[in-house]
C-alpha atoms as a PDB file:
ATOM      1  CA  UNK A   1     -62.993 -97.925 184.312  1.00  0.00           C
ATOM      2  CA  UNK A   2     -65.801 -96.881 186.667  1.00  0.00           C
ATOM      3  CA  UNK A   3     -68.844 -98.794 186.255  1.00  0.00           C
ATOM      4  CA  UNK A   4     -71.940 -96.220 184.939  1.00  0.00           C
ATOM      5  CA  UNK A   5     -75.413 -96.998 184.114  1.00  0.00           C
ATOM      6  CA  UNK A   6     -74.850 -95.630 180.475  1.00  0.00           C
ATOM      7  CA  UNK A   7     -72.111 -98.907 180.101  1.00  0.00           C
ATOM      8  CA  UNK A   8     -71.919 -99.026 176.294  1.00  0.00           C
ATOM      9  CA  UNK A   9     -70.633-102.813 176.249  1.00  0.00           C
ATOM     10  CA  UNK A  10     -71.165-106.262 178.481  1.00  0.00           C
ATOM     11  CA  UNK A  11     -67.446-105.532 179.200  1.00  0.00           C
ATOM     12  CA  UNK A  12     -66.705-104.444 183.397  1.00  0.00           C
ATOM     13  CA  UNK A  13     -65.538-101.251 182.016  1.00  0.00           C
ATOM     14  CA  UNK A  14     -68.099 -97.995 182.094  1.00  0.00           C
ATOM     15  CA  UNK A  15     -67.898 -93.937 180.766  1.00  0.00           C
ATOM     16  CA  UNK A  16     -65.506 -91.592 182.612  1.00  0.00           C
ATOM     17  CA  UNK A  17     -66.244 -88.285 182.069  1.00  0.00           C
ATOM     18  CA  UNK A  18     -63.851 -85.299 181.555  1.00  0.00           C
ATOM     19  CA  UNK A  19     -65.288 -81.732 182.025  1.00  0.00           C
ATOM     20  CA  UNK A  20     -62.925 -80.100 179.486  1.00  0.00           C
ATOM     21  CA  UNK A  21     -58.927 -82.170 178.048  1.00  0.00           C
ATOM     22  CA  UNK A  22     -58.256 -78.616 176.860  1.00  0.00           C
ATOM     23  CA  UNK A  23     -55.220 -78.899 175.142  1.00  0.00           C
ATOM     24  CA  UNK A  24     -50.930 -77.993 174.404  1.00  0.00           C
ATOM     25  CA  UNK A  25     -49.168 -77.659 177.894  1.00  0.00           C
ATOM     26  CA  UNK A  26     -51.871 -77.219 180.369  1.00  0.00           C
ATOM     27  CA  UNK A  27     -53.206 -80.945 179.692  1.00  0.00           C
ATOM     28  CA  UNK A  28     -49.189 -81.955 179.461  1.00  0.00           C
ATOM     29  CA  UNK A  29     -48.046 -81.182 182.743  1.00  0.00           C
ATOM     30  CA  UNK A  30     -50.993 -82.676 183.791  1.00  0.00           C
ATOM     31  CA  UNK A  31     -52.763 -80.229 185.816  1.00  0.00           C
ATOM     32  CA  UNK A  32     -56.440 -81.177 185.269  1.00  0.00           C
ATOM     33  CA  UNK A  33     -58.217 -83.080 187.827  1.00  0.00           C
ATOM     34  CA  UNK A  34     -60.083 -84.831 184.980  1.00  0.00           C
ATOM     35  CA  UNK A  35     -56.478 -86.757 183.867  1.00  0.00           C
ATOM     36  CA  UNK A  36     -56.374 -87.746 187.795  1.00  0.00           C
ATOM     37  CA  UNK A  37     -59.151 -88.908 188.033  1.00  0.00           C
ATOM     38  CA  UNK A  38     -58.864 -91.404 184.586  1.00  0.00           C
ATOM     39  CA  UNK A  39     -55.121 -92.126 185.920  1.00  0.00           C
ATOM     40  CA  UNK A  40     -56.711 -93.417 188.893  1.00  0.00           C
ATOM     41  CA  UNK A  41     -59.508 -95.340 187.416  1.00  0.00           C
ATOM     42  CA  UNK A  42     -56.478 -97.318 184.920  1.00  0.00           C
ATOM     43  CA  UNK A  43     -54.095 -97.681 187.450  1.00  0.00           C
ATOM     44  CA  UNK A  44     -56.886 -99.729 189.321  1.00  0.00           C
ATOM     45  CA  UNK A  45     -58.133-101.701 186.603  1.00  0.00           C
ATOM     46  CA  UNK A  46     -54.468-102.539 185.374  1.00  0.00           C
ATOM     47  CA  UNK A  47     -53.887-103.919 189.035  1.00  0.00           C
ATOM     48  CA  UNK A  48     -50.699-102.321 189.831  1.00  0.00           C
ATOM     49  CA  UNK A  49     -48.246-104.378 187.176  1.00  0.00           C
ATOM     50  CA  UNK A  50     -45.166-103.677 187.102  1.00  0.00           C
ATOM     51  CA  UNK A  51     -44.889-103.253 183.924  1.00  0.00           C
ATOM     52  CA  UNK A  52     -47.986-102.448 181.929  1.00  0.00           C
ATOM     53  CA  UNK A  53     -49.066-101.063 178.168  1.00  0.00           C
ATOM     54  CA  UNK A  54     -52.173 -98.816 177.500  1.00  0.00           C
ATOM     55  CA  UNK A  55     -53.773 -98.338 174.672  1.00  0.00           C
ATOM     56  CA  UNK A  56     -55.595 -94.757 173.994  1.00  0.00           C
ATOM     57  CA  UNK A  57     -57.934 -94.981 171.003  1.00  0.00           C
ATOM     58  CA  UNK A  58     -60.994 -93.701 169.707  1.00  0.00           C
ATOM     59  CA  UNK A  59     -64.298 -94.610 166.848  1.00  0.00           C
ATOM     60  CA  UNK A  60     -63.451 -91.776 164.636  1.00  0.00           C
ATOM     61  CA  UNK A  61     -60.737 -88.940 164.758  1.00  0.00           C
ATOM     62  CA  UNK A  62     -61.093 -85.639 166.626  1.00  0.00           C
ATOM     63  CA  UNK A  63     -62.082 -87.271 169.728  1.00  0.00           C
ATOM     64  CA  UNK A  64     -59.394 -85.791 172.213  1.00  0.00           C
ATOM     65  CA  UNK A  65     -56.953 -89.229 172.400  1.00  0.00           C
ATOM     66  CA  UNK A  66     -53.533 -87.591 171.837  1.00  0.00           C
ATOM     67  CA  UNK A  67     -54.074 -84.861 173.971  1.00  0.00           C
ATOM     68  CA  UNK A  68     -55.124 -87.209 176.839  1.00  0.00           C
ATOM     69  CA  UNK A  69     -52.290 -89.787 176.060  1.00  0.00           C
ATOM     70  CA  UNK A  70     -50.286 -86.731 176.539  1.00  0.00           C
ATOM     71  CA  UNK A  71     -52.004 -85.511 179.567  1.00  0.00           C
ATOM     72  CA  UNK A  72     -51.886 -89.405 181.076  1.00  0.00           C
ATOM     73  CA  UNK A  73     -48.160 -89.219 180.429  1.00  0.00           C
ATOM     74  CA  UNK A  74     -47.567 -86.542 182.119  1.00  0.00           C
ATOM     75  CA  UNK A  75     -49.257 -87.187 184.855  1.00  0.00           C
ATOM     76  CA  UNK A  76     -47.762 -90.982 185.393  1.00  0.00           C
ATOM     77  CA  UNK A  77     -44.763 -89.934 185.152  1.00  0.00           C
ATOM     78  CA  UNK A  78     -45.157 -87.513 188.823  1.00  0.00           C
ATOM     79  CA  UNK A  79     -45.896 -90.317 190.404  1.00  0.00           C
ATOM     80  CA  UNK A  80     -42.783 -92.248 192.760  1.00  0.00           C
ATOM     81  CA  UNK A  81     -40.997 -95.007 191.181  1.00  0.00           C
ATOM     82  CA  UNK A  82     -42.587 -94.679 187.359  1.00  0.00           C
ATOM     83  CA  UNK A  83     -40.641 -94.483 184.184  1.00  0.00           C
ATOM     84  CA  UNK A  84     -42.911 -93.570 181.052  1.00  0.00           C
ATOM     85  CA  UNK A  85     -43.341 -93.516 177.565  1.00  0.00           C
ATOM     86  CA  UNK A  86     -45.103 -91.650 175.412  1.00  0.00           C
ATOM     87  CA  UNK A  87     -45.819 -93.753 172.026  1.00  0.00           C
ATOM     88  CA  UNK A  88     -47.323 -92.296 169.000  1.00  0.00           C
ATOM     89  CA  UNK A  89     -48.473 -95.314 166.700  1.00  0.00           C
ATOM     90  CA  UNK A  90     -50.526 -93.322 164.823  1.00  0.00           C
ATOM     91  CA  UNK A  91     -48.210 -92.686 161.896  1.00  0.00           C
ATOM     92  CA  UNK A  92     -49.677 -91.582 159.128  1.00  0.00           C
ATOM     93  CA  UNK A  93     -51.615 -88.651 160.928  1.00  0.00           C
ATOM     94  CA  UNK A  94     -49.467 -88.142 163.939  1.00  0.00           C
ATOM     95  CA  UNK A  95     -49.473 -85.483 166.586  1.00  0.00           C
ATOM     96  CA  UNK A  96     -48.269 -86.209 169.697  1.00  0.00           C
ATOM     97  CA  UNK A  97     -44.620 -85.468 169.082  1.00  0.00           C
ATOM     98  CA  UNK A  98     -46.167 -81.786 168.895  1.00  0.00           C
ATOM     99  CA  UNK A  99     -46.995 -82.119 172.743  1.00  0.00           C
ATOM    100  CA  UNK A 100     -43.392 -82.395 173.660  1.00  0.00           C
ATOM    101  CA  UNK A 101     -42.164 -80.127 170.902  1.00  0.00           C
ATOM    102  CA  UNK A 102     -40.101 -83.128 168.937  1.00  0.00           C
ATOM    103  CA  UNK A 103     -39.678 -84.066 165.668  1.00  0.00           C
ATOM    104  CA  UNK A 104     -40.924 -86.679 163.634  1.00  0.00           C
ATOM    105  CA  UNK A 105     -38.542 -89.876 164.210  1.00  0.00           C
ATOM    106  CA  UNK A 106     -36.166 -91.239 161.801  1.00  0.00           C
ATOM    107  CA  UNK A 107     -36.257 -93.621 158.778  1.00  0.00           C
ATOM    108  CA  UNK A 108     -39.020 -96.186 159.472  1.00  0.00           C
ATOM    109  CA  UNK A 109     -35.782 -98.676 158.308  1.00  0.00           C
ATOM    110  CA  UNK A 110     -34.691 -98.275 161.191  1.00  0.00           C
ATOM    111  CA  UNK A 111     -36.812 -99.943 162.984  1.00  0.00           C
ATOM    112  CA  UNK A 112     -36.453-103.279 161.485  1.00  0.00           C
ATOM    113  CA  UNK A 113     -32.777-103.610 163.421  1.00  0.00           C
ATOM    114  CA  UNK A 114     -32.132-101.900 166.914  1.00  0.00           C
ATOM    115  CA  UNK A 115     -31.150-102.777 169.825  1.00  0.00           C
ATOM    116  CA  UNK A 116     -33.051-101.139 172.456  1.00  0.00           C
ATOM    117  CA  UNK A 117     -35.820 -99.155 172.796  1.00  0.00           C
ATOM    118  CA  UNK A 118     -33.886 -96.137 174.746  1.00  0.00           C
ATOM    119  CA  UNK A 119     -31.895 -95.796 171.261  1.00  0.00           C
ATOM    120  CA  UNK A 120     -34.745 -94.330 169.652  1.00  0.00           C
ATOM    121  CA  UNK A 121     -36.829 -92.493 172.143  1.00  0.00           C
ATOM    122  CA  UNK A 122     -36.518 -88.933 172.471  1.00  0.00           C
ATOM    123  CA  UNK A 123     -36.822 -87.048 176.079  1.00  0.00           C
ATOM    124  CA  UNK A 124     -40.028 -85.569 176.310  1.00  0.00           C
ATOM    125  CA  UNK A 125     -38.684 -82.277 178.723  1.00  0.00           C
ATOM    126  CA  UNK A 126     -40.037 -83.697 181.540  1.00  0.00           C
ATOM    127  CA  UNK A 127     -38.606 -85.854 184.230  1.00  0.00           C
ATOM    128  CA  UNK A 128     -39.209 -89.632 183.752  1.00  0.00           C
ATOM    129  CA  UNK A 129     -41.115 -89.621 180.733  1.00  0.00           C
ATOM    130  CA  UNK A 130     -39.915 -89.690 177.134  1.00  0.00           C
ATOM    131  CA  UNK A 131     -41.439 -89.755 174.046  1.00  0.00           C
ATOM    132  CA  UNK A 132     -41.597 -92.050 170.642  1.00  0.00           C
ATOM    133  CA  UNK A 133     -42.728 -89.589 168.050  1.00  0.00           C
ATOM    134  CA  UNK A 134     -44.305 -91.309 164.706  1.00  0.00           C
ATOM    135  CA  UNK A 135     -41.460 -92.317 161.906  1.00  0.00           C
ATOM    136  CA  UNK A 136     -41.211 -89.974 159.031  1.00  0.00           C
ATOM    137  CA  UNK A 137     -42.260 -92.027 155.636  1.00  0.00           C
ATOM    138  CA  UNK A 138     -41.919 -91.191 151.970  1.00  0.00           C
ATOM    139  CA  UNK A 139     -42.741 -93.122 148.802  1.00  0.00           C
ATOM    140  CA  UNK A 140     -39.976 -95.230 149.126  1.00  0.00           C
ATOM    141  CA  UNK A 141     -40.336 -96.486 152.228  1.00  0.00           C
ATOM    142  CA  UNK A 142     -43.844 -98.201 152.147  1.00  0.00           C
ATOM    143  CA  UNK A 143     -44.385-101.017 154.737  1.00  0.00           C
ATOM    144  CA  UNK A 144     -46.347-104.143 153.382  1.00  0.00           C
ATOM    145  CA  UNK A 145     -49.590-105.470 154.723  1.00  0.00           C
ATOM    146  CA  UNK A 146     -49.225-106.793 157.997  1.00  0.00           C
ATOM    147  CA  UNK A 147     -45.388-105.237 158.461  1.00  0.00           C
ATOM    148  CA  UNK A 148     -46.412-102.056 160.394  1.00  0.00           C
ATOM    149  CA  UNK A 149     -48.765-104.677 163.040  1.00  0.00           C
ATOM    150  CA  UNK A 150     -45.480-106.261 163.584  1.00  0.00           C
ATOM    151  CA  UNK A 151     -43.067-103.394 164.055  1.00  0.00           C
ATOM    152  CA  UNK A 152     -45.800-101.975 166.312  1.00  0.00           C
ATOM    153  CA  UNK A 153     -45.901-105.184 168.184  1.00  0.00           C
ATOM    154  CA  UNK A 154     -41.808-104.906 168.643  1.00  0.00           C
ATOM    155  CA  UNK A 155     -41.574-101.650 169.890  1.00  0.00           C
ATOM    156  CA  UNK A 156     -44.600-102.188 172.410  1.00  0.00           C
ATOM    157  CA  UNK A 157     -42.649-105.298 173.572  1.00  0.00           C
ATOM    158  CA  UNK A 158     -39.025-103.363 173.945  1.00  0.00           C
ATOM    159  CA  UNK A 159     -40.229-100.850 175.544  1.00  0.00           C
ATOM    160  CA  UNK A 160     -42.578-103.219 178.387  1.00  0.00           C
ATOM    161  CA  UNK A 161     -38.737-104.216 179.292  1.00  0.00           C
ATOM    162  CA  UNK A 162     -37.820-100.516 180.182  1.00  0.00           C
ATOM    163  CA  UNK A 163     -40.815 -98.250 181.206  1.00  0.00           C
ATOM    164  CA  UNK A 164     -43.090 -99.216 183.858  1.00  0.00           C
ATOM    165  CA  UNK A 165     -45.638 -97.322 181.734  1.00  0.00           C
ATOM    166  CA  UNK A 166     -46.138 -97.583 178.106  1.00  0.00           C
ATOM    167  CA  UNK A 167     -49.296 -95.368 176.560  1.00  0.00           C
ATOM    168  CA  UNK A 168     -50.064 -96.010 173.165  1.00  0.00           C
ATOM    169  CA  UNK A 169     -51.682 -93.236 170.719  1.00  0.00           C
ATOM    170  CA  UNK A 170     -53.156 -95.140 167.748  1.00  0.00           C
ATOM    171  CA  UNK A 171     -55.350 -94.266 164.660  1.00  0.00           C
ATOM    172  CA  UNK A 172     -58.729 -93.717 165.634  1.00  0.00           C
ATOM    173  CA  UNK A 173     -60.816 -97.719 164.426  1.00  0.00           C
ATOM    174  CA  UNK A 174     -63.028 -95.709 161.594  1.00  0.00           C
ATOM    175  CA  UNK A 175     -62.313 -95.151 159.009  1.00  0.00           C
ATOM    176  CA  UNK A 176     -60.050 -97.948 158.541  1.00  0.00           C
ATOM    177  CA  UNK A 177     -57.442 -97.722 155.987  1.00  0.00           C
ATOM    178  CA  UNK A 178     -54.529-100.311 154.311  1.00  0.00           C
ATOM    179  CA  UNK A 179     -51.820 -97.854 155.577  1.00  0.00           C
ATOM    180  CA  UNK A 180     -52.535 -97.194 159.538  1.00  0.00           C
ATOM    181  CA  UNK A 181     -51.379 -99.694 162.032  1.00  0.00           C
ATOM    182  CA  UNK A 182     -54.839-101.120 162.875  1.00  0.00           C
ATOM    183  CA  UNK A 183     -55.436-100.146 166.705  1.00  0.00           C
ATOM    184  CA  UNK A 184     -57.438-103.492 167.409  1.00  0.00           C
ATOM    185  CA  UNK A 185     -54.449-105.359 166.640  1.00  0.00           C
ATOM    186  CA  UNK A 186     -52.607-103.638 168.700  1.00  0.00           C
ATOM    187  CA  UNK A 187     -55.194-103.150 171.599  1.00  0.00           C
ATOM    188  CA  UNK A 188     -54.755-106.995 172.002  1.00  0.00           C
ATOM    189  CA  UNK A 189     -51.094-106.871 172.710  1.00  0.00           C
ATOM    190  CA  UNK A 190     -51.988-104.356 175.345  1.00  0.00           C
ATOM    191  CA  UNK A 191     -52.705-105.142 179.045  1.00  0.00           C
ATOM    192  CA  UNK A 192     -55.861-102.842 178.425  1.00  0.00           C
ATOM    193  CA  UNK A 193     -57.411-100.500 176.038  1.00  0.00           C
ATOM    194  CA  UNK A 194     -59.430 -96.866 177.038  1.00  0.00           C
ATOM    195  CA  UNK A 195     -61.633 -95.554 173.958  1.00  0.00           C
ATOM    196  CA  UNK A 196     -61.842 -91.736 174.220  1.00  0.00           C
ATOM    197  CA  UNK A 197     -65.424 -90.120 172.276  1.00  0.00           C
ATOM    198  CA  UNK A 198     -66.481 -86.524 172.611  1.00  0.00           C
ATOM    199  CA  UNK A 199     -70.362 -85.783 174.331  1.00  0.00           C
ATOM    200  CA  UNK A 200     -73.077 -85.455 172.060  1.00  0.00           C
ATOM    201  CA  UNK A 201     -70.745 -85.568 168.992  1.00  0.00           C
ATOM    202  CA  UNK A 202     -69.869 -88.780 168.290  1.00  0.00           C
ATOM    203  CA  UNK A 203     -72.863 -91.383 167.314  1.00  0.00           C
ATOM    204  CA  UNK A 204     -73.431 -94.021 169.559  1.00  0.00           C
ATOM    205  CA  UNK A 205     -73.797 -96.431 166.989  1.00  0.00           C
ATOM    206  CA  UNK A 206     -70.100 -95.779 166.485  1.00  0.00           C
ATOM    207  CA  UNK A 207     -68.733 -96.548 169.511  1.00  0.00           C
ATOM    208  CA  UNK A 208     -70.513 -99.502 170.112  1.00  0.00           C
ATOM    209  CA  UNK A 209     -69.055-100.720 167.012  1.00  0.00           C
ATOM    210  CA  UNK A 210     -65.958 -99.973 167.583  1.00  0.00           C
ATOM    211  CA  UNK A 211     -65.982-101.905 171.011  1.00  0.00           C
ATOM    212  CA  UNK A 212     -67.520-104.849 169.409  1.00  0.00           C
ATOM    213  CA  UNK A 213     -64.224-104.546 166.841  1.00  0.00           C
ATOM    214  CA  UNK A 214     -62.006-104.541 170.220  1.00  0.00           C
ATOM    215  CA  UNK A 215     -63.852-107.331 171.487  1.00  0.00           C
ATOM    216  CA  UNK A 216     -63.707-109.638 168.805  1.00  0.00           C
ATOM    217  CA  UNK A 217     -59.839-108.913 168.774  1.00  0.00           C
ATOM    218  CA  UNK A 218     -59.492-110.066 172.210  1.00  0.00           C
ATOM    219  CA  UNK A 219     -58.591-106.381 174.026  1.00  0.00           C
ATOM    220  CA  UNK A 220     -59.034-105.795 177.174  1.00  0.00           C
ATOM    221  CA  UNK A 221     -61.161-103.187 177.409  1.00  0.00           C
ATOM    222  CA  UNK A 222     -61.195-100.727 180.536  1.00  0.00           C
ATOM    223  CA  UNK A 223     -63.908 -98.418 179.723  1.00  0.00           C
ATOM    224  CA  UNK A 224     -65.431 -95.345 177.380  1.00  0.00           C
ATOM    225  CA  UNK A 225     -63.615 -91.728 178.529  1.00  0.00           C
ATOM    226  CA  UNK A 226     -66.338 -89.141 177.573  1.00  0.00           C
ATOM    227  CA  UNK A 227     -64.781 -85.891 176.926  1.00  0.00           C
ATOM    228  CA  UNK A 228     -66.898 -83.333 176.853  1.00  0.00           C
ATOM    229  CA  UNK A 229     -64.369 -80.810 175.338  1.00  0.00           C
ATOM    230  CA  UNK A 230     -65.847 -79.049 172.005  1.00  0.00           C
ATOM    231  CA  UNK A 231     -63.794 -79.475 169.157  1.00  0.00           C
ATOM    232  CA  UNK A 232     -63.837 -76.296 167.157  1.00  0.00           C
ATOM    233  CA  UNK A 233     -63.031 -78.547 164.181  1.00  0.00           C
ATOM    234  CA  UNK A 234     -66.352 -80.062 164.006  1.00  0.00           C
END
């Protein structure tokens, strides 16, 4: 993103900082001159595609990334000629469908035969932007190893033929678990990846190991956003 003396990694990318991602409907209509600012910084560094896929992740959870994958969103989509979407990939402790006031989506069956991406998005409530909220899951519908990856993989691909913009909410890198759709694996099918961490909360020591995870897979990594939002939960 923009290059900064406090550049956590060897990659081109630096820290873009946010004075405050607030949260619910102020971020979503994308109001705060912070989200213009980091729209601006990945629109540059994605080179004007015209079709591209972002990737908004974090080291730990509680870092801010769904609300500024909702705030991004938002944003993108007030700006001529762009058609966005609003994916939530992190499935088994999703929260961006709670941006956009939707439900949970169906049967993760589903998603092993459709046609097209538009017949299982959801309108977000705002123009030019809609929304893939996480699947529901129960005990009977388990995925095996590897399985989510790929069904991750699909959508990103269906959708790349329909939105312009595609911004990805994943599970934040630690702790990893069997069950989440591992966001470095994902992060390299992306055209880039932006790792959100909160100011003087998160160690350093984890971030820089979760970019070295990113690297190693091969992501393209566009920079650090440091928000410096507290979150009353820690």
């Amino acid at each position: 993103m923009i290059p900064d003396s406090m550049m956590l990694t060897k990659q081109q990318g630096g820290i873009l900082k946010t004075e405050n991602l607030l949260s619910g409907r102020i971020a979503l209509h994308g109001e705060i001159a912070e989200i213009k600012r980091v729209y601006s910084a990945i629109e540059t560094s994605l080179k004007h595609q015209e079709s591209s896929c972002l990737v908004i992740t974090s080291s730990i959870a509680g870092e801010g990334k769904t609300t500024m994958v909702a705030g991004l969103a938002a944003y993108a989509a007030k700006q001529p000629g762009e058609r966005v979407l609003a994916m939530d990939l992190n499935w088994y402790s999703p929260a961006l469908h709670t941006f956009f006031g939707a439900e949970l989506n169906f049967d993760v069956n589903r998603l092993r035969n459709f046609d097209s991406i538009l017949d299982i998005v959801k309108p977000s409530g705002l123009n030019n932007l809609d929304v893939f909220p996480a699947v529901r899951f129960n005990s009977d519908h388990e995925l095996s190893f590897g399985e989510s990856e790929a069904i991750a993989i699909h959508l990103i691909q269906k959708a790349c033929k329909e939105y312009s913009l595609v911004i990805v909410d994943t599970s934040a890198i630690y702790p990893p678990n069997r069950r989440m759709i591992d966001p470095a694996i994902i992060s390299k099918e992306a055209d880039g990846v932006a790792v959100v961490a909160l100011v003087n909360a998160t160690p350093r020591e984890d971030i820089k190991r979760a970019m070295k995870i990113l690297e190693t897979a091969g992501a393209n990594i566009l920079g650090m956003i440091a928000n410096q939002w507290k979150n009353p939960m820690m």
